[in-house]
Protein backbone atom coordinates (compact mmCIF):
# COMPACT_ATOMS: atom_id res chain seq x y z
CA UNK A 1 7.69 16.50 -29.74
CA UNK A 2 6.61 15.26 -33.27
CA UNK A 3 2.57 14.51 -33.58
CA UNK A 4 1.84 11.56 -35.26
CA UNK A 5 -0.82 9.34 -36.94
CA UNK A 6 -0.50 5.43 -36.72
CA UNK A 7 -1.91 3.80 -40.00
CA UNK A 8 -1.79 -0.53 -39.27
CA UNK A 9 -2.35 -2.78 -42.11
CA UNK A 10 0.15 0.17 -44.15
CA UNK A 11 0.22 -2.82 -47.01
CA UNK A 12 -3.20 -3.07 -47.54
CA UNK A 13 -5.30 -0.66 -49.79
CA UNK A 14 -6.90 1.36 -47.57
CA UNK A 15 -3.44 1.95 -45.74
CA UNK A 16 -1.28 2.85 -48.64
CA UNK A 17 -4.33 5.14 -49.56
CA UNK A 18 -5.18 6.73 -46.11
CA UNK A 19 -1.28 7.60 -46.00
CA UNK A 20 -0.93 9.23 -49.03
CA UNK A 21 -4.37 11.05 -48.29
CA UNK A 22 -2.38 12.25 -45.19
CA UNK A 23 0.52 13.45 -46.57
CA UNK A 24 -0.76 15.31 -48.97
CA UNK A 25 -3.22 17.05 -46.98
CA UNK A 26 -2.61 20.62 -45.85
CA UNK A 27 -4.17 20.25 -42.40
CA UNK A 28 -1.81 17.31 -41.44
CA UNK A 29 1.28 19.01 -42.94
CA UNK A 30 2.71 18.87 -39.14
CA UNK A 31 2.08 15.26 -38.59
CA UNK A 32 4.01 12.63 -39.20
CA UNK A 33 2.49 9.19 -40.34
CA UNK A 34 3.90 5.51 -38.58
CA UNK A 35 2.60 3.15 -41.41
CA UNK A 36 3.11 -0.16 -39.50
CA UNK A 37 3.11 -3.68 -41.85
CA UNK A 38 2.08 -6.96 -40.53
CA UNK A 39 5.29 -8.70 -41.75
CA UNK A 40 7.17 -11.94 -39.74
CA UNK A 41 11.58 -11.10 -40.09
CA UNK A 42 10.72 -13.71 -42.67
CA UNK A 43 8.84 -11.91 -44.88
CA UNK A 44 9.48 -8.13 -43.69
CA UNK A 45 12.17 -7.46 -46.54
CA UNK A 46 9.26 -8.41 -49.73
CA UNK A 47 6.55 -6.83 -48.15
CA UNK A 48 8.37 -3.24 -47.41
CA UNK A 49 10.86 -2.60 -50.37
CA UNK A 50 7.98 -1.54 -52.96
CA UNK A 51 6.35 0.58 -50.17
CA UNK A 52 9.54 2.22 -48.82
CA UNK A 53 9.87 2.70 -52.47
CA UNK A 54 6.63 4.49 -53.12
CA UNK A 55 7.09 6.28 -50.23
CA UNK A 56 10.81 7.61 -50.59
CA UNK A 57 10.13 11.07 -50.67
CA UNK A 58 8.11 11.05 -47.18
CA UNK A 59 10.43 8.41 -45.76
CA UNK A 60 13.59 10.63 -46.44
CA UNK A 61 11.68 14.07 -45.14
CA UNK A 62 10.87 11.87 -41.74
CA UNK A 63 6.97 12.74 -42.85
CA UNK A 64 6.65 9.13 -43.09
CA UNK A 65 7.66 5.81 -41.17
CA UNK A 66 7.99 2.85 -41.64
CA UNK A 67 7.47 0.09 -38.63
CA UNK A 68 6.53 -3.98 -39.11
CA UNK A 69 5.49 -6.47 -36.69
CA UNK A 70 3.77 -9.81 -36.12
CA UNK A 71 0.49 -9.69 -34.78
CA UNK A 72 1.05 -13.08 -33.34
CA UNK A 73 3.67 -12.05 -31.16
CA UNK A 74 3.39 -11.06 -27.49
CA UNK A 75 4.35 -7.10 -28.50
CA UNK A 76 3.58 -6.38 -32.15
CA UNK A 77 3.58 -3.10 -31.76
CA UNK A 78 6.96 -2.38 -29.86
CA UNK A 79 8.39 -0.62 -33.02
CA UNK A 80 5.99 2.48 -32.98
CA UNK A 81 7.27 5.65 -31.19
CA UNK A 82 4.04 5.95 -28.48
CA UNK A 83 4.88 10.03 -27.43
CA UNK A 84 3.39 12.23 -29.55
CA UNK A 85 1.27 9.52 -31.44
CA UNK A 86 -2.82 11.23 -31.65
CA UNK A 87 -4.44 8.98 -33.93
CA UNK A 88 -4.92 5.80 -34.58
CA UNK A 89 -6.38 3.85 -37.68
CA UNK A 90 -6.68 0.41 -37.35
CA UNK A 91 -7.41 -1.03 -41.15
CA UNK A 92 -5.45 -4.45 -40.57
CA UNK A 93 -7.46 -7.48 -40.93
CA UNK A 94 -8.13 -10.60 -43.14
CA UNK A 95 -11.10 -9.56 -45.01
CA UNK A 96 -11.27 -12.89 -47.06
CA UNK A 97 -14.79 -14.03 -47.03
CA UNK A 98 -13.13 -17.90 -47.20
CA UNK A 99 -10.84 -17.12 -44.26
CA UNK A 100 -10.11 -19.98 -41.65
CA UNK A 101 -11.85 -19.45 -37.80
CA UNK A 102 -9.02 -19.90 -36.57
CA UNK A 103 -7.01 -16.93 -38.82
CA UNK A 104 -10.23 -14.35 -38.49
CA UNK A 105 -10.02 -14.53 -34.62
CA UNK A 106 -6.07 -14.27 -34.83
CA UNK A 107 -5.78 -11.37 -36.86
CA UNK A 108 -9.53 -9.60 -36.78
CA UNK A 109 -10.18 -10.56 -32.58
CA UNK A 110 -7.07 -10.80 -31.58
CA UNK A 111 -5.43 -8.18 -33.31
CA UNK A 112 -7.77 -5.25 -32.40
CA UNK A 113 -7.44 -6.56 -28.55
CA UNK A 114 -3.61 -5.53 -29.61
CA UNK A 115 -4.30 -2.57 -30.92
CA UNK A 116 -6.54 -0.89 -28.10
CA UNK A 117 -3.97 -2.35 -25.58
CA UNK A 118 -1.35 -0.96 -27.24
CA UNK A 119 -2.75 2.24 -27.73
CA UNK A 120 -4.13 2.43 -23.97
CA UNK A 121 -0.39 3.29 -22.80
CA UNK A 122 0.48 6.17 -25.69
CA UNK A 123 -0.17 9.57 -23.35
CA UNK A 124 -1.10 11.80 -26.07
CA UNK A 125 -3.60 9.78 -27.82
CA UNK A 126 -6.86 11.53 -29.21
CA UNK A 127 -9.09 8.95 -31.12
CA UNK A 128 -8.68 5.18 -32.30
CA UNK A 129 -10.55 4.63 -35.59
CA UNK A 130 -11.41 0.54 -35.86
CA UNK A 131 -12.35 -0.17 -39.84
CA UNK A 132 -14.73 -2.50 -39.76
CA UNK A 133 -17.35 -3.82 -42.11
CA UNK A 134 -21.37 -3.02 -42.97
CA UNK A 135 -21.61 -7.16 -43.39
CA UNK A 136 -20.67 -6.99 -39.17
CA UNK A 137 -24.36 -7.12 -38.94
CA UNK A 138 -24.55 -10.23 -40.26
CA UNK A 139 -27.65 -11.95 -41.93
CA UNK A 140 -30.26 -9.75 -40.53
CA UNK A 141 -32.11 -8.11 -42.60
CA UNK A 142 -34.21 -4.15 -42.63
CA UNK A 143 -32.65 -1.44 -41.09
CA UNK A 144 -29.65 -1.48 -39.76
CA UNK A 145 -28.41 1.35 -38.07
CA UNK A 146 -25.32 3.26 -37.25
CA UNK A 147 -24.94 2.06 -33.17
CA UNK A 148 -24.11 -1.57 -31.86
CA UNK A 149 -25.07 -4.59 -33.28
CA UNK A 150 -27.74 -6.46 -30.98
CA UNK A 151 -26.41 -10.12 -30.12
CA UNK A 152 -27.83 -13.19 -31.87
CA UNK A 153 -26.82 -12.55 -35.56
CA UNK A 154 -26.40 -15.44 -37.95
CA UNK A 155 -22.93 -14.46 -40.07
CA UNK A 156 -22.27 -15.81 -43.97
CA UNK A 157 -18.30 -16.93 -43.35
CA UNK A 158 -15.86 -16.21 -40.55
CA UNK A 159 -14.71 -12.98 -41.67
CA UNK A 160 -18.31 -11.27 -40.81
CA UNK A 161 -18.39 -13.19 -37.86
CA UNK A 162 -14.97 -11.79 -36.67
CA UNK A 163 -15.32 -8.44 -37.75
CA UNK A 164 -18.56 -7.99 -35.40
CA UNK A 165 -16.63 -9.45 -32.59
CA UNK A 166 -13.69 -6.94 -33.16
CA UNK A 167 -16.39 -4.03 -32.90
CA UNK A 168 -18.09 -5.71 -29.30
CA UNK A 169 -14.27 -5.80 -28.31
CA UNK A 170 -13.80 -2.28 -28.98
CA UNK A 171 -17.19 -1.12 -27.07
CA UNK A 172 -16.22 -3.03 -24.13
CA UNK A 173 -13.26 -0.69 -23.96
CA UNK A 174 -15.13 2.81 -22.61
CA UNK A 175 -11.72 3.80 -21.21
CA UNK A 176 -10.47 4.64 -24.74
CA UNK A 177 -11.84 7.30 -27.05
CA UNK A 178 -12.65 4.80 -30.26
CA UNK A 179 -14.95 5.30 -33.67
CA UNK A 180 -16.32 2.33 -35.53
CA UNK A 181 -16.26 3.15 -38.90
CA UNK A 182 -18.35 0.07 -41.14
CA UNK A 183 -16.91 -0.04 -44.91
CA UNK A 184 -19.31 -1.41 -47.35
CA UNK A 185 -17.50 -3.22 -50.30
CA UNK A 186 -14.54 -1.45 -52.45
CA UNK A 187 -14.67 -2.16 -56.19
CA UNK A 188 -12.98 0.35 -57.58
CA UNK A 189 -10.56 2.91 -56.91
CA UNK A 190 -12.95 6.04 -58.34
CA UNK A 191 -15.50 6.92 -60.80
CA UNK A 192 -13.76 6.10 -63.72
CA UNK A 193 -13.82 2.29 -62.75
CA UNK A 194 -9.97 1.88 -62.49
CA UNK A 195 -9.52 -0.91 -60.02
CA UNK A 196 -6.03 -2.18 -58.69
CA UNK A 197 -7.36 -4.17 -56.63
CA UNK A 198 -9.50 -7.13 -57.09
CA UNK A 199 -11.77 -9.11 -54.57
CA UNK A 200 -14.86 -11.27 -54.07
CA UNK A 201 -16.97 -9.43 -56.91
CA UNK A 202 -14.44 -9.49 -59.49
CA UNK A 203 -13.48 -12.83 -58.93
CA UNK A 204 -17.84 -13.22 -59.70
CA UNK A 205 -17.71 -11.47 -63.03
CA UNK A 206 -14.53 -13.35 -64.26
CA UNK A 207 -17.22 -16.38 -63.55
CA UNK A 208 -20.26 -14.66 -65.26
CA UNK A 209 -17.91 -13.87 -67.84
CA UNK A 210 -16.52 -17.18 -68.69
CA UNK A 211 -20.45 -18.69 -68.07
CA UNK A 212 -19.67 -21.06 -65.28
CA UNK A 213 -22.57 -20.31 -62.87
CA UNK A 214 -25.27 -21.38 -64.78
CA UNK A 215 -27.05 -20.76 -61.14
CA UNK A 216 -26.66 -18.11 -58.73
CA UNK A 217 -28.24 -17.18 -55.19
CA UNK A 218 -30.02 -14.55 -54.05
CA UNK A 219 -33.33 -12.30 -53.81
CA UNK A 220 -33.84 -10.47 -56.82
CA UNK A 221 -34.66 -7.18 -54.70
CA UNK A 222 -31.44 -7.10 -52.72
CA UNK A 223 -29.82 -4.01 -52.94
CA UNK A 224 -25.98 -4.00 -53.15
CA UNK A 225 -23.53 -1.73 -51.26
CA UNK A 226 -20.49 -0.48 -53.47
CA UNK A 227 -18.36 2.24 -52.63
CA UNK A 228 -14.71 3.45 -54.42
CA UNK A 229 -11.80 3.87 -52.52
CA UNK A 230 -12.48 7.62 -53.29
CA UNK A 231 -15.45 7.23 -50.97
CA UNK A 232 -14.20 5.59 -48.45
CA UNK A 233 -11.00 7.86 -48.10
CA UNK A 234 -12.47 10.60 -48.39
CA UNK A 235 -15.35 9.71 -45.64
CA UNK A 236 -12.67 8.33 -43.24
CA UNK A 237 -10.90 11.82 -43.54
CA UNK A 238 -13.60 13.61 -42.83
CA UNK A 239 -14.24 11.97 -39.61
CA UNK A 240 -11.17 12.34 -38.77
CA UNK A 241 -11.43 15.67 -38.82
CA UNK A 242 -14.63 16.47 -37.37
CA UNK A 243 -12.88 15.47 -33.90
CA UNK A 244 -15.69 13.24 -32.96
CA UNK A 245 -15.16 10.11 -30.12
CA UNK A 246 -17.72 7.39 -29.59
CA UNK A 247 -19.58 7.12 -33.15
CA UNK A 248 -20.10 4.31 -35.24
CA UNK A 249 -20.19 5.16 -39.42
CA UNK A 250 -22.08 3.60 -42.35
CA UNK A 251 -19.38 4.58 -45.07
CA UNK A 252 -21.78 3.33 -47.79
CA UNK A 253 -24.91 5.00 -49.47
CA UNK A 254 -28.19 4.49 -48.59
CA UNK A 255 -30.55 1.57 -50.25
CA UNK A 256 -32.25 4.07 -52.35
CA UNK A 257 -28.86 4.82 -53.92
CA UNK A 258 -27.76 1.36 -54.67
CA UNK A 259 -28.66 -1.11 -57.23
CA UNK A 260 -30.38 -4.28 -56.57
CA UNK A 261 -29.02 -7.85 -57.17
CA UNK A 262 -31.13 -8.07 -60.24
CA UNK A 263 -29.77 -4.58 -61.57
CA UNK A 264 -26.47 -5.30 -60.94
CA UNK A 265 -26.63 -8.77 -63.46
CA UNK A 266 -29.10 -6.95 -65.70
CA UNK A 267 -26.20 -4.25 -66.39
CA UNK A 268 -23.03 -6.76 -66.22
CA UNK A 269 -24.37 -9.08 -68.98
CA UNK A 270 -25.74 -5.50 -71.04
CA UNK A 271 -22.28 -4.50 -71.08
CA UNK A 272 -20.56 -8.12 -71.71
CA UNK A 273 -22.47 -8.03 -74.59
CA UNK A 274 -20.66 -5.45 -75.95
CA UNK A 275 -17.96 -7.88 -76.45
CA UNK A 276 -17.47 -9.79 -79.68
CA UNK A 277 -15.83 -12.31 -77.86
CA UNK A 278 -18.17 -13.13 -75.21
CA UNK A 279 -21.66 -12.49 -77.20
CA UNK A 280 -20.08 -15.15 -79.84
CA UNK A 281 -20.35 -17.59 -77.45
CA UNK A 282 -23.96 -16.52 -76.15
CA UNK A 283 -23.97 -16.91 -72.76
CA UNK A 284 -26.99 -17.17 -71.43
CA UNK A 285 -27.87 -15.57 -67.86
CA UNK A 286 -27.70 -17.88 -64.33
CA UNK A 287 -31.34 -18.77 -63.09
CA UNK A 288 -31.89 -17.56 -60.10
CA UNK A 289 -31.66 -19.81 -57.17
CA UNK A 290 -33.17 -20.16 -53.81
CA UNK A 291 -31.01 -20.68 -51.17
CA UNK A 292 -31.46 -24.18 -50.26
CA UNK A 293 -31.18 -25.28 -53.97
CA UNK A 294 -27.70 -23.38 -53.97
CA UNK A 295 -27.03 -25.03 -50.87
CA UNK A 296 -27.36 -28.53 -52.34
CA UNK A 297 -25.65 -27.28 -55.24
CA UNK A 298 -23.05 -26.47 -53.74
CA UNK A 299 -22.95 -29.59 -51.40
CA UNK A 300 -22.72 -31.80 -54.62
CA UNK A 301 -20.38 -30.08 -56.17
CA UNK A 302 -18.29 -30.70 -53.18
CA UNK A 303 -17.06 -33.98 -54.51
CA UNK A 304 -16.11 -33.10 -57.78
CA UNK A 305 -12.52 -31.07 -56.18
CA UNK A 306 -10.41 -29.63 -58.69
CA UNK A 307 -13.58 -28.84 -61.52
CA UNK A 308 -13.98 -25.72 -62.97
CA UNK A 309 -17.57 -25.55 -62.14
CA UNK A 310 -17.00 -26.64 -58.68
CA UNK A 311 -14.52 -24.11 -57.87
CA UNK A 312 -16.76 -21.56 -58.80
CA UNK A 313 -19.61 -22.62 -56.95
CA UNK A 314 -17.66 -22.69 -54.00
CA UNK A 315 -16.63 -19.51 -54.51
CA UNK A 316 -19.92 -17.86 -54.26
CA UNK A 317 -20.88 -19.89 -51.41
CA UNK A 318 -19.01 -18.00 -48.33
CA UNK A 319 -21.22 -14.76 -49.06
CA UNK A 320 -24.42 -16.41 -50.90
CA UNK A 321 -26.89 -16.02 -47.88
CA UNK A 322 -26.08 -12.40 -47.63
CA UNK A 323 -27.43 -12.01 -50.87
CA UNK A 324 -31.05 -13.52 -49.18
CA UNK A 325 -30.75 -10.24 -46.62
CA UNK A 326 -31.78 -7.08 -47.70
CA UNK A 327 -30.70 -4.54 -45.54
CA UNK A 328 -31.58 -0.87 -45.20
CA UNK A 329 -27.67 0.52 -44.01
């Protein structure tokens, strides 16, 4: 019987990483991976070519497989092989910080109900890793520690909200062996500052860049958690290997380690300036706002649709209180 490793979300970047972390490491030589795709019959054929493609070598060695399903459906999951299948690690999920209530509880909620369901009938199954988020925790603020959230949490946007709903979900199960593992934010792939994928924080340089928050929210003091997808693959291995059931994990560093809000700008616009192009057109630094005067801000700019300025307000906005929250991980 072949031992195996189910990866979901195998089109996101953690997936595609966490497989070829997998495959290439000696102590899972006699594993095979099931990389499964959210894809509809629609849509299956765009989303797998490039990664059947990536992954020819493993695909034609039977190291690798590939399997697709729609999370909407009553059985997304009837493609994976369930004997022999050990681990699972659950990294699907919108992680949007503008996604729709309706699309975080499909996908985040609904979709991890799936997922432990599905892997309550596989007989050889060891440990179910959910990916989750630090921002689970929501808006408060100190120390937060590395157990279950208490109830009563404020949340910035919908995809915090859902997230710490997927983890109460997956403690309500205590007839499956699962880890938590909470990611704090990816922004690059390693130390060198290569990034192939982009997200919320880009998106918020591109706007510092181009000098189109002349405003922006938050408490000086707040420290930030960034990790590379280095870190993060390289911390989800390792509890994968150390065989533990029942933990929760704080895959960032620690507030000492980070920079605050204020360092972070501080050292984007020292470095911009570095640029001929941008220090021509001396951009000055946002003022720092409070967060009702960003919430009015924001609220005005609402009528001005299709602006520059408005757009870029608004995209700030879905994660702008967490910025108020300092938080001790």
């Amino acid at each position: 019987m072949s031992r195996s490793i189910l990866i979901t979300g195998g089109n996101g970047y953690l997936g595609l990483r966490l497989a070829e972390a997998l495959l290439s490491a000696p102590d899972y030589s006699d594993y095979s991976i099931q990389l499964w795709i959210h894809a509809s019959e629609q849509g299956e054929r765009e989303k797998i070519a490039p990664i059947a493609e990536r992954f020819a070598g493993a695909i034609e060695s039977q190291r690798l497989r590939l399997c697709s399903g729609e999370l909407a459906s009553a059985m997304p999951f009837s493609t994976v092989e369930r004997a022999g299948l050990e681990y699972v690690i659950h990294s699907a999920a919108v992680t949007r910080f503008t996604v729709e209530a309706d699309l975080a509880d499909a996908v985040n909620i609904k979709g991890t109900e799936k997922v432990l369901d599905f892997a309550s009938t596989c007989p050889d199954l060891k440990t179910i890793h959910l990916l989750s988020t630090v921002y689970s925790s929501g808006l408060r603020t100190g120390d937060v520690r590395e157990e279950p959230h208490s109830p009563g949490a404020l949340f910035s946007n919908h995809y915090e909200r859902s997230k710490y709903e997927s983890e109460q979900v997956a403690l309500k199960r205590k007839d499956l062996p699962i880890n938590i593992i909470r990611i704090s934010t990816l922004i690059s792939d390693d130390f060198s500052g290569v990034v192939s994928q982009q997200n919320a924080f880009h998106n918020t340089l591109k706007l510092f860049y181009y000098g189109l928050l002349s405003l922006f929210p938050g408490e000086k003091s707040t420290p930030l958690y960034f990790v590379t997808g280095d870190f993060v693959v390289d911390a989800i291995m390792a509890i994968l290997r150390s065989q533990q059931v029942g933990k929760i994990y704080h895959v960032c560093h620690s507030a000492a380690d980070t920079a605050t809000l204020e360092q972070l700008v501080d050292s984007v616009f020292d470095t911009f300036g570095t640029y001929p192009d941008f220090k021509i057109r001396r951009v000055l630094k946002p003022l720092w706002a409070d967060v009702e005067s960003f919430d009015l801000l924001n609220d005005g700019m609402g009528s001005l649709t299709g602006g520059v300025v408005a757009q870029a307000v608004s995209s700030v906005a879905p994660f702008s209180k967490q910025l108020f929250a300092p938080k001790d991980f």
